[in-house]
Protein backbone atom coordinates (compact mmCIF):
# COMPACT_ATOMS: atom_id res chain seq x y z
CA UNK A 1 11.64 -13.48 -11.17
CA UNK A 2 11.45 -10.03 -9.78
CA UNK A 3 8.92 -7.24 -9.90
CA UNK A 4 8.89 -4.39 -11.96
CA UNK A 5 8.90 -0.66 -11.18
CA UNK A 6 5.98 1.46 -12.45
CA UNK A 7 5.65 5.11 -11.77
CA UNK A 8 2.30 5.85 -10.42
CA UNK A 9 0.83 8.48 -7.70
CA UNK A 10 -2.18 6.69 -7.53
CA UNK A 11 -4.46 9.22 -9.12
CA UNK A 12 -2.93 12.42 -6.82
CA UNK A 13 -2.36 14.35 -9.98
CA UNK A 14 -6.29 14.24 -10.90
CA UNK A 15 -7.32 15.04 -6.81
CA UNK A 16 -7.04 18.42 -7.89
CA UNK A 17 -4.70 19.03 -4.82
CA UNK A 18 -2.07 20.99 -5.09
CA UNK A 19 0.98 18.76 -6.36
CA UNK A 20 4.27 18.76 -4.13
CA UNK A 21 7.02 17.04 -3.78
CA UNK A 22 7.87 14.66 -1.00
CA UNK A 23 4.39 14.94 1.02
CA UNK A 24 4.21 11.48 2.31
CA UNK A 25 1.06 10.37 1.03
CA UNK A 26 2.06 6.57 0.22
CA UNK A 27 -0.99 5.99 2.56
CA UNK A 28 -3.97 6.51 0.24
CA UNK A 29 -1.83 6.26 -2.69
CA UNK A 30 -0.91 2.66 -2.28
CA UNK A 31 -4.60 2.16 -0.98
CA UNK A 32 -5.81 3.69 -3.67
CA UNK A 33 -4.26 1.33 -6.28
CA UNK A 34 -5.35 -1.80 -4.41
CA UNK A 35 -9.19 -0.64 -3.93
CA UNK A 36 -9.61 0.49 -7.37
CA UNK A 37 -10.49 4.03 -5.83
CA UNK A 38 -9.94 7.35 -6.83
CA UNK A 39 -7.16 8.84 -4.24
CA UNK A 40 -9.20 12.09 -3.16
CA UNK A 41 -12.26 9.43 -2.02
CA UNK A 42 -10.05 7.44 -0.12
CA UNK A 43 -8.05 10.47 1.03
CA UNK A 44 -12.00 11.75 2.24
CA UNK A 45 -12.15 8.19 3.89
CA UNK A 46 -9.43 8.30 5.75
CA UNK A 47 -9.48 11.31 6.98
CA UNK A 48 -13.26 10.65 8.27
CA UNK A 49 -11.93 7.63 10.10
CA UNK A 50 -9.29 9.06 11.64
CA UNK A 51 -11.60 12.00 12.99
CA UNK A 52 -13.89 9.30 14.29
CA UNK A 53 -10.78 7.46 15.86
CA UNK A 54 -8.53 10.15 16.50
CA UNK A 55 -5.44 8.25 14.82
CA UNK A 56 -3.88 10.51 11.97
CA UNK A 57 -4.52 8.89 8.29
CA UNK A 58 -0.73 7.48 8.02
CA UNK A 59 -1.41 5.17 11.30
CA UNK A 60 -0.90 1.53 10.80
CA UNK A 61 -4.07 1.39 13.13
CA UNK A 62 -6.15 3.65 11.54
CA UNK A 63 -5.31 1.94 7.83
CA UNK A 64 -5.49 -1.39 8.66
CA UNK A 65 -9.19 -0.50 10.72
CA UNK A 66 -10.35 0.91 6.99
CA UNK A 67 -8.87 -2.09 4.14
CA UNK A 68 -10.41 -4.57 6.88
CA UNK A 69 -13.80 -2.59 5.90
CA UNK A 70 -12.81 -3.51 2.81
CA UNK A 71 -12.25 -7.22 3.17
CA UNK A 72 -8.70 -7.46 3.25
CA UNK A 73 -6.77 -9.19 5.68
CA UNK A 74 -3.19 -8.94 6.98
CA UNK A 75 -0.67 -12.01 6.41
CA UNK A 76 2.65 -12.37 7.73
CA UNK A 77 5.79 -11.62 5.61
CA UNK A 78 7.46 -13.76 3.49
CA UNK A 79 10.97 -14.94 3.84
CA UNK A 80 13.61 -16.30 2.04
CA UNK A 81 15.03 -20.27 2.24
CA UNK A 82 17.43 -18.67 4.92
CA UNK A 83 14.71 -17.00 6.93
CA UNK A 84 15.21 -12.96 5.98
CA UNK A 85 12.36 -10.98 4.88
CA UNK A 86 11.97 -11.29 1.54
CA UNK A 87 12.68 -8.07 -0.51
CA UNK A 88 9.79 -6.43 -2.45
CA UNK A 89 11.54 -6.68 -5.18
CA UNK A 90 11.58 -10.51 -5.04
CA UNK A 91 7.95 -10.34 -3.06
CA UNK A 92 5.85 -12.97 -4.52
CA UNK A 93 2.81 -11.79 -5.77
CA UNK A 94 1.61 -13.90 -9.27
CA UNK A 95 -1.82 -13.18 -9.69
CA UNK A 96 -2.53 -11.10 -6.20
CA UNK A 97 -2.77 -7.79 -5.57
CA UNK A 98 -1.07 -6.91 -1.94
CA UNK A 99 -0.43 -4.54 -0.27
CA UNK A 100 2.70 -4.39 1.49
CA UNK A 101 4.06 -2.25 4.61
CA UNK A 102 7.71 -1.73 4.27
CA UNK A 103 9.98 -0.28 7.75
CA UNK A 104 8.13 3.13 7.11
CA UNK A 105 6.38 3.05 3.91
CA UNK A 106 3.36 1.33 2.47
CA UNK A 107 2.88 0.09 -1.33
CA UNK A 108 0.45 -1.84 -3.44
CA UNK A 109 2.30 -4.61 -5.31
CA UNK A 110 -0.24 -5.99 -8.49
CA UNK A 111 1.05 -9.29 -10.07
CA UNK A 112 4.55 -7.89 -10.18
CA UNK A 113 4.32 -4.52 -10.52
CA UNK A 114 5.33 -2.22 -7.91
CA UNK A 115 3.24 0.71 -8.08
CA UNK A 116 4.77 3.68 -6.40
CA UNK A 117 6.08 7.52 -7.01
CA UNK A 118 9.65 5.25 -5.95
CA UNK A 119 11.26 2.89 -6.31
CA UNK A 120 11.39 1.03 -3.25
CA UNK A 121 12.23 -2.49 -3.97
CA UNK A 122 15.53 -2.87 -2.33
CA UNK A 123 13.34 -2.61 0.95
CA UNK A 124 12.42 -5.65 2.95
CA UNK A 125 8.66 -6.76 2.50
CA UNK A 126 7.32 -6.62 6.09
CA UNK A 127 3.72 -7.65 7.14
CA UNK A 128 1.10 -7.18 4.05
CA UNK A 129 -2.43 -7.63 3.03
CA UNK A 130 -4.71 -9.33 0.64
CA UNK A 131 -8.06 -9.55 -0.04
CA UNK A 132 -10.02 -12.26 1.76
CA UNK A 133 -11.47 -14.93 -0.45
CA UNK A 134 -15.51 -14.21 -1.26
């Protein structure tokens, strides 16, 4: 079974920022859609962080410091029988919502659904994260 693409910019549109194209906000957009937050508050979060860290918002660092605030936890990826990295297409994810770094990208994957302004599923799944168990 493989996931589905679903065009989504994580709430961008309603932001009320300005909307380009190509502006490489998967960041906040893919953290948006796991959190269940609107984009512009997590965009303020981030930001906030960073300028409290000094790491830039699209930092693997500064990311992972703010979804740990959040409860969630990184995992290691998943592979095939054969030992590749699995492909996020074919990333299993029944009943989870994860979010999933790719080489240079980051998306939130909800029980099959890839939720992105792309579609990235030919990429390989790398490291991801899920929310810890209450």
């Amino acid at each position: 079974m493989s996931n589905v693409f679903i065009k989504s910019d994580g709430g961008y549109a309603q932001s009320g920022f300005q909307v380009r194209k190509k502006i490489g906000n998967c960041v906040p957009r893919a953290i948006a859609h796991a959190l269940n937050k609107p984009y512009k508050d997590v965009w303020n979060d981030l930001f906030d962080l960073g300028k409290a860290n000094g790491l830039f918002p699209n930092q693997e660092s500064l990311y992972e410091m703010y979804i740990k605030q959040h409860g969630w936890k990184k995992m290691k990826p998943q592979r095939t029988p054969g030992g590749r990295l699995r492909k996020l297409k074919y990333f299993q994810c029944k009943n989870m919502t994860a979010l999933v770094r790719t080489r240079k990208h980051l998306v939130c994957v909800k029980d099959g659904k890839i939720l992105d302004t792309w579609n990235s599923g030919r990429y390989a799944a790398c490291s991801y994260y899920i929310k810890e168990e209450q």
